[in-house]
C-alpha atoms as a PDB file:
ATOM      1  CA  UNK A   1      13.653   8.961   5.936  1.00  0.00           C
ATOM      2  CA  UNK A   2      11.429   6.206   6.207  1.00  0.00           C
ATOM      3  CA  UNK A   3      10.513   3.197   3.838  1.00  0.00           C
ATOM      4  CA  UNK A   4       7.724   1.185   3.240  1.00  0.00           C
ATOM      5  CA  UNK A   5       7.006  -1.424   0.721  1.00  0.00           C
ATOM      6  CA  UNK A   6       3.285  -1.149  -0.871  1.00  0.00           C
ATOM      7  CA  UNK A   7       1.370  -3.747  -2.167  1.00  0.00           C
ATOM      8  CA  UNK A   8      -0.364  -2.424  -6.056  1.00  0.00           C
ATOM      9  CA  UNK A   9      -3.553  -3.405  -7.171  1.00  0.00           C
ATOM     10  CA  UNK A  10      -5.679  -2.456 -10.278  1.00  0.00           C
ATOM     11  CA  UNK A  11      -9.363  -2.882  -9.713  1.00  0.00           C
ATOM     12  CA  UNK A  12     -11.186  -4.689 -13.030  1.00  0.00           C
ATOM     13  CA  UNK A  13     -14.516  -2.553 -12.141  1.00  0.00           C
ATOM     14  CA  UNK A  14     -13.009   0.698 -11.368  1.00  0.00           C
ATOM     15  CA  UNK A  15      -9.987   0.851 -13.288  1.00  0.00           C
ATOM     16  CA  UNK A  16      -8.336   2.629 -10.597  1.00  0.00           C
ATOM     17  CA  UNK A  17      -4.731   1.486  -8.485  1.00  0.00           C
ATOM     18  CA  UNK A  18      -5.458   0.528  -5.221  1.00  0.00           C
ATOM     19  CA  UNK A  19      -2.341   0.092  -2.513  1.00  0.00           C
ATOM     20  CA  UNK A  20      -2.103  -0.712   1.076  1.00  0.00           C
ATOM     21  CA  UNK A  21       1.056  -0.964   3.211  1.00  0.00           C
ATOM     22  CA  UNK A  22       0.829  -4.692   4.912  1.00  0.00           C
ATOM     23  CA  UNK A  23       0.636  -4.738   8.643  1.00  0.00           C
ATOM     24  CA  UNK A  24      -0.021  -0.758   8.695  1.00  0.00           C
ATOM     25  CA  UNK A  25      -3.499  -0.351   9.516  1.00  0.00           C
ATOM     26  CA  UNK A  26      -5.071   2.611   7.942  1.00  0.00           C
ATOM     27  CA  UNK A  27      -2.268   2.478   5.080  1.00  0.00           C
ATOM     28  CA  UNK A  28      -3.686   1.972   1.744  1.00  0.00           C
ATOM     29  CA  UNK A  29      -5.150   3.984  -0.825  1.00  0.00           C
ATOM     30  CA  UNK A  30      -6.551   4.482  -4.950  1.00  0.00           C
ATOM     31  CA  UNK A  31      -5.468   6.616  -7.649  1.00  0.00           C
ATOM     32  CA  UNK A  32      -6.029   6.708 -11.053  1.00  0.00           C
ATOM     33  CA  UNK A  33      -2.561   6.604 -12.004  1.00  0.00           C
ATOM     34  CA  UNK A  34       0.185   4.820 -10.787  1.00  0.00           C
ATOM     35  CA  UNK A  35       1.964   8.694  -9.733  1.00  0.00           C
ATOM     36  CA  UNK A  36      -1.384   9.308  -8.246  1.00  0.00           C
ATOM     37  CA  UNK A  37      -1.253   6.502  -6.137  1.00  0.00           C
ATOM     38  CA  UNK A  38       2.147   7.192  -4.620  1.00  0.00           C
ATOM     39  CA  UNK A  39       0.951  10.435  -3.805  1.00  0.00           C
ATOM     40  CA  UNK A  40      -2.110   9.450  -2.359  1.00  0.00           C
ATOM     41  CA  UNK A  41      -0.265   7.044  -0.546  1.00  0.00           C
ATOM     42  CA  UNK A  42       2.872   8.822   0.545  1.00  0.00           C
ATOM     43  CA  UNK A  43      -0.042  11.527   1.987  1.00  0.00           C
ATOM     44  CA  UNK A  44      -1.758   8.832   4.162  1.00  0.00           C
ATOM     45  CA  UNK A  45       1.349   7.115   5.714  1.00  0.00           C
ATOM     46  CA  UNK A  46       2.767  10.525   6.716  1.00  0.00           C
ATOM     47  CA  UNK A  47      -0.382  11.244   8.180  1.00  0.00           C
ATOM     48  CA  UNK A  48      -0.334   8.155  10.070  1.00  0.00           C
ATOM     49  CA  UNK A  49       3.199   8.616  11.341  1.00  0.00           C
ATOM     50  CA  UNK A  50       1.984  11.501  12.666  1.00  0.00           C
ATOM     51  CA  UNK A  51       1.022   9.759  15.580  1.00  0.00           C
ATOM     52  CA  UNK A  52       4.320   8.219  16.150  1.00  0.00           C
ATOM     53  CA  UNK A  53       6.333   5.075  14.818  1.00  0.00           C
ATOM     54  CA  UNK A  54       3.743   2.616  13.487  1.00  0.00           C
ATOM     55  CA  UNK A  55       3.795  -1.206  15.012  1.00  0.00           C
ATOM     56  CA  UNK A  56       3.641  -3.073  12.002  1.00  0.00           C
ATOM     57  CA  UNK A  57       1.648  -6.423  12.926  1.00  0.00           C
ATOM     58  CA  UNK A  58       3.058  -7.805   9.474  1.00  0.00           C
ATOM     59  CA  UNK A  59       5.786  -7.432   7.029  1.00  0.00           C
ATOM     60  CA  UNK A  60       6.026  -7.565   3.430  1.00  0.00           C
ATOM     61  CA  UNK A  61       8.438 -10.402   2.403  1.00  0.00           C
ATOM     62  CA  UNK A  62       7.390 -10.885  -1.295  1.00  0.00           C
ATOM     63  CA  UNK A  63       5.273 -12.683  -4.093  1.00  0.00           C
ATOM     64  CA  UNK A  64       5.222 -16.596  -5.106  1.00  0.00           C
ATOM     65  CA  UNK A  65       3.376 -17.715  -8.234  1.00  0.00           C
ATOM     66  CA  UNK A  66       0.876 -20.830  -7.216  1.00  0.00           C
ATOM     67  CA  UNK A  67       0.246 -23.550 -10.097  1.00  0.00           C
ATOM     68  CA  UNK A  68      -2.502 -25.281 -10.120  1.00  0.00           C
ATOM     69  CA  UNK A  69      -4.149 -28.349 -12.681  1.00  0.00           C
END
C-alpha cells in the first residue's frame, strides 16, 4: 500500500475542497465534502499509478506560519 500526503484547500467562491498531491502531476482534485474529496482523490492517484510508480519532482515536508507587520 502506498501513501501520499495531500495538500486541502477550501475555495471562498465555490465552497468546495480542493486537494493536490505536491510533485504528482495530474494529482489533485474537489469535492464537496471533505469524504468526497478523499474519494475523488484516492480515484485519481490510483489512476495515475496506473501507469507505473510516479517520479515525484517534489515532496511534501510541512506548513510554517509567516508573520508579518
Amino acid at each position: 500500500m502506498k501513501h501520499f500526503t495531500a495538500v486541502i484547500e477550501r475555495d471562498g467562491d465555490t465552497g468546495l475542497y480542493v486537494g493536490w498531491v505536491p510533485g504528482f502531476a495530474g494529482a489533485h482534485s474537489q469535492g464537496a465534502t471533505l469524504d468526497e474529496l478523499q474519494a475523488n482523490l484516492q480515484e485519481v492517484v490510483e489512476m495515475l499509478l496506473e501507469e507505473g510508480d510516479p517520479h515525484l519532482e517534489s515532496v511534501f515536508v510541512g506548513t510554517q506560519t509567516v508573520e508579518v507587520a
